[in-house]
N, C-alpha and C. Protein backbone atom coordinates (compact mmCIF):
# COMPACT_ATOMS: atom_id res chain seq x y z
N UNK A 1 -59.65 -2.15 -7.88
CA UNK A 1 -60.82 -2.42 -7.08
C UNK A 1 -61.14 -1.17 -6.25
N UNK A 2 -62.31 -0.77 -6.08
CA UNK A 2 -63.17 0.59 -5.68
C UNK A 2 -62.96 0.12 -3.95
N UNK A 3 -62.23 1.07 -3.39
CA UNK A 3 -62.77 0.54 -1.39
C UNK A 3 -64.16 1.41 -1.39
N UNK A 4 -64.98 0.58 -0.71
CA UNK A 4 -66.36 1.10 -0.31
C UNK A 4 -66.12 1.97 0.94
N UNK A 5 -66.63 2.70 0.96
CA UNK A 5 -66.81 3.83 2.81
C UNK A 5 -67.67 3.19 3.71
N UNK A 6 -67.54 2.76 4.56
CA UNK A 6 -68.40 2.25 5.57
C UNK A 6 -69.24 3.65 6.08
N UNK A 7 -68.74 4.97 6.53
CA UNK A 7 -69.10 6.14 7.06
C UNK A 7 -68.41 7.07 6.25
N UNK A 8 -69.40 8.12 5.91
CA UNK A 8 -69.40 9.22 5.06
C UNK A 8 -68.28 10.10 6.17
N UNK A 9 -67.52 11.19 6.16
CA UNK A 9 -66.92 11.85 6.85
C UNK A 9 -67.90 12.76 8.27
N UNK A 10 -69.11 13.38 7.33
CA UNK A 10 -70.16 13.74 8.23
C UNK A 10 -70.49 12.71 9.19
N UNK A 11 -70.89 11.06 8.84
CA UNK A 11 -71.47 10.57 9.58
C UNK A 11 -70.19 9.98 11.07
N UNK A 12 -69.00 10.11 10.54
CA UNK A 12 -68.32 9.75 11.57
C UNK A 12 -67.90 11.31 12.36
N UNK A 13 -68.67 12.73 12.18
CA UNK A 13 -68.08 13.92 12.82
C UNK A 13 -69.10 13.23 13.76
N UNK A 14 -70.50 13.31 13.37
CA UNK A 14 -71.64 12.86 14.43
C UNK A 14 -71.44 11.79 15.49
N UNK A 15 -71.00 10.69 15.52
CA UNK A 15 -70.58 9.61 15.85
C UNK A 15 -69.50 9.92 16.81
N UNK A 16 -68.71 10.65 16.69
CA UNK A 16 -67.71 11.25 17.19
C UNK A 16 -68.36 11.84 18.28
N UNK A 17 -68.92 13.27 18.21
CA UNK A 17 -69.73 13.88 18.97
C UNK A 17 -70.48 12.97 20.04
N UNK A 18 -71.37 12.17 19.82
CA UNK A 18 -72.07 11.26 20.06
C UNK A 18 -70.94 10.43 21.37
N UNK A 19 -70.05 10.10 20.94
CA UNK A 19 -69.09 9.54 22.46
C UNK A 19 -68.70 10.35 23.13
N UNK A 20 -68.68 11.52 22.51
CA UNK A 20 -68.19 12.83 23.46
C UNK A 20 -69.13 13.51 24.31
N UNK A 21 -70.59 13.08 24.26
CA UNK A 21 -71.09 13.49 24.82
C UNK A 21 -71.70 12.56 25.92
N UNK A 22 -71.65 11.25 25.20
CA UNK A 22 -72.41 10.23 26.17
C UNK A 22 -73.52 9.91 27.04
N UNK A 23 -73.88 10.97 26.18
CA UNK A 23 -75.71 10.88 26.78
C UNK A 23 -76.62 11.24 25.59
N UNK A 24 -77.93 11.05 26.39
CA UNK A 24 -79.18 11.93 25.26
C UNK A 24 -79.27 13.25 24.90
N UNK A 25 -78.82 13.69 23.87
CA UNK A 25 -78.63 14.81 23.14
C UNK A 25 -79.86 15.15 22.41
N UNK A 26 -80.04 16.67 21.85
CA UNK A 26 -80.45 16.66 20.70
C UNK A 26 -79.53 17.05 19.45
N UNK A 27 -80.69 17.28 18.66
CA UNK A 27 -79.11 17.51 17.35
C UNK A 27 -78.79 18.45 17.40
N UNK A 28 -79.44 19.64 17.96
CA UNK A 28 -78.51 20.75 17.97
C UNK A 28 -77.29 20.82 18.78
N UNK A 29 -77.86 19.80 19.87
CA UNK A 29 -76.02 19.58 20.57
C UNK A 29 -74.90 18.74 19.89
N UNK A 30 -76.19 17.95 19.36
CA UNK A 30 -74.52 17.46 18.58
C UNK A 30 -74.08 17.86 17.17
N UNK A 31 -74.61 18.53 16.51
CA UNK A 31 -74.09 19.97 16.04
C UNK A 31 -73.04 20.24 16.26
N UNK A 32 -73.22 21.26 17.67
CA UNK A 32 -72.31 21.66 17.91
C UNK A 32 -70.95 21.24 18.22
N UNK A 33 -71.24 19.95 18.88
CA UNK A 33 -69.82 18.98 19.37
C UNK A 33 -69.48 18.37 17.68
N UNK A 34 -69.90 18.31 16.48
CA UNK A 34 -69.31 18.22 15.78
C UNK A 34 -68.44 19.10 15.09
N UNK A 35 -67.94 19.85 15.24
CA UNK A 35 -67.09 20.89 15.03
C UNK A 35 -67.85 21.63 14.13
N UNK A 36 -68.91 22.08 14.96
CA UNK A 36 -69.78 23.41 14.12
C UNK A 36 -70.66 23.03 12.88
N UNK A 37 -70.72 21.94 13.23
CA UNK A 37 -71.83 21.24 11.80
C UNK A 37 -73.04 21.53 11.60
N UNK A 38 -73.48 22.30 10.74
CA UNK A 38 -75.35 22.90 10.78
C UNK A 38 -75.83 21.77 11.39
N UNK A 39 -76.86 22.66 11.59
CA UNK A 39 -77.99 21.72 12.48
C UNK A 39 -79.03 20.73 11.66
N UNK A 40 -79.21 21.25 9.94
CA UNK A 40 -79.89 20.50 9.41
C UNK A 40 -79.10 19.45 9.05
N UNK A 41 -77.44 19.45 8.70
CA UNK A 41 -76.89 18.57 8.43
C UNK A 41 -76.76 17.26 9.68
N UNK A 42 -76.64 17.70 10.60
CA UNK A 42 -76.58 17.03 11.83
C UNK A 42 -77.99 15.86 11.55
N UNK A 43 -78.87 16.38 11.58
CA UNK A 43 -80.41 15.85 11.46
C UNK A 43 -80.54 14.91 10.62
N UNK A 44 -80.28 15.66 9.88
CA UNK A 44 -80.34 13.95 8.13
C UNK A 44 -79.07 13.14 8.56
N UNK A 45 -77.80 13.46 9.15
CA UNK A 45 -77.19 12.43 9.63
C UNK A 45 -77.84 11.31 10.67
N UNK A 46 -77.99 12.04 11.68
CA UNK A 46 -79.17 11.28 12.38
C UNK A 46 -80.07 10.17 11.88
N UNK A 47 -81.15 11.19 10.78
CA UNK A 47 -81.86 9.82 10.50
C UNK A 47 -81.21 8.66 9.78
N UNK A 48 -80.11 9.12 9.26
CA UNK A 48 -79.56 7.95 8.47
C UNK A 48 -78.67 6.92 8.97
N UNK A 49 -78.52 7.49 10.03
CA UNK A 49 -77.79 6.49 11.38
C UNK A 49 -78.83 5.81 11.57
N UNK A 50 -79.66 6.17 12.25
CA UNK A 50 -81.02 6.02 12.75
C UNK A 50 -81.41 4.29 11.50
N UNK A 51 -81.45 4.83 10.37
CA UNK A 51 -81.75 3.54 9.62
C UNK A 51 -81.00 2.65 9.68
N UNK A 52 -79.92 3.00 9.70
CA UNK A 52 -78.51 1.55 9.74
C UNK A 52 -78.72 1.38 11.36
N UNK A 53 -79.38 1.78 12.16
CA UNK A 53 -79.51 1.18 13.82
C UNK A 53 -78.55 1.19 14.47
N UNK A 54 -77.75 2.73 14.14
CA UNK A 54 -76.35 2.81 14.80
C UNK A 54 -76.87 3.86 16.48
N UNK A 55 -78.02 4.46 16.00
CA UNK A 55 -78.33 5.69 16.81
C UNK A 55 -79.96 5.40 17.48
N UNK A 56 -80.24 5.29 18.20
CA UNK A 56 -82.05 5.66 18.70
C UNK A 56 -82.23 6.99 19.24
N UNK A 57 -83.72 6.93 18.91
CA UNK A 57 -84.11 8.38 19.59
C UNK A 57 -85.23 8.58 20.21
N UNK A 58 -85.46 9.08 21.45
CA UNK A 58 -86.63 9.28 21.52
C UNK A 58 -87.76 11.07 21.96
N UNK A 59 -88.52 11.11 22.45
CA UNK A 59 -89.22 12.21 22.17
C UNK A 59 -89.51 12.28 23.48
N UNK A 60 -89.23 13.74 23.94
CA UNK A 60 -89.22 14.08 24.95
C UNK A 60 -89.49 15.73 25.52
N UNK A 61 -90.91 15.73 26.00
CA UNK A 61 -90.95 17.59 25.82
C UNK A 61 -91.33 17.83 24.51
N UNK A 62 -91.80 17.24 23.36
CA UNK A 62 -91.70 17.92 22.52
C UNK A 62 -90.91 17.94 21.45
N UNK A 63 -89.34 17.52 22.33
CA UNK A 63 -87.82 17.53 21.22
C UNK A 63 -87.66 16.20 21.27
N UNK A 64 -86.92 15.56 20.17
CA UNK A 64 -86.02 14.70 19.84
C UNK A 64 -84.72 14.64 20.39
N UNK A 65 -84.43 13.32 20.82
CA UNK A 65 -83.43 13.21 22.07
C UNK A 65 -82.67 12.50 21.20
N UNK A 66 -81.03 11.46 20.97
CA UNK A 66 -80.68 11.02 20.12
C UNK A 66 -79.47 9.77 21.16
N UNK A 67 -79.19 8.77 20.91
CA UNK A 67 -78.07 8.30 22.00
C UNK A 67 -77.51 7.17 20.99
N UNK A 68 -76.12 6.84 21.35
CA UNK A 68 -75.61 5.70 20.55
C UNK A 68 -76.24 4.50 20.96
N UNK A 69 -76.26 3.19 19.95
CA UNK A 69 -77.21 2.11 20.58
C UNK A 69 -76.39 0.98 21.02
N UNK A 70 -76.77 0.50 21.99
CA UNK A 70 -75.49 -0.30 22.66
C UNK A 70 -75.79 -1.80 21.86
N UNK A 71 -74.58 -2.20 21.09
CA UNK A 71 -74.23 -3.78 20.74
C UNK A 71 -73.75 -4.58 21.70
C-alpha cells in the first residue's frame, strides 16, 4: 500500500518558517526563514497553501502579506 504525503517537503520548509515568524510576512521573508528557499519557489508554495486554506493573504502597499490561518 502507497502512504500518501499530506505536505510536500517544500510545503512544510514554508510552514515551518511561517511559525517562526508569526506574523504577516511576505514571501520573500519567508524565503528566507526557509532555509534559503528561492523566492519563486516560496510563492507557488504559498498559493498552494493558499488553496488548501492553510495560509491567507492580504495586500498591502502594493505587496502581498501572507499569515498562517487560525483553526
Amino acid at each position: 500500500m502507497v502512504k500518501k504525503r499530506i505536505f510536500t517537503l517544500s510545503e512544510k520548509r514554508v510552514i515551518s518558517a511561517m511559525y517562526q515568524l508569526g506574523r504577516w510576512a511576505t514571501a520573500y521573508e519567508i524565503s528566507d526563514w526557509a532555509d534559503g528557499m528561492s523566492w519563486n519557489t516560496a510563492n507557488s508554495v504559498l498559493r498552494r497553501l493558499k488553496l488548501k486554506k492553510i495560509v491567507k493573504s492580504k495586500m498591502l502597499n502594493k505587496k502581498r502579506y501572507w499569515m498562517m490561518n487560525e483553526f
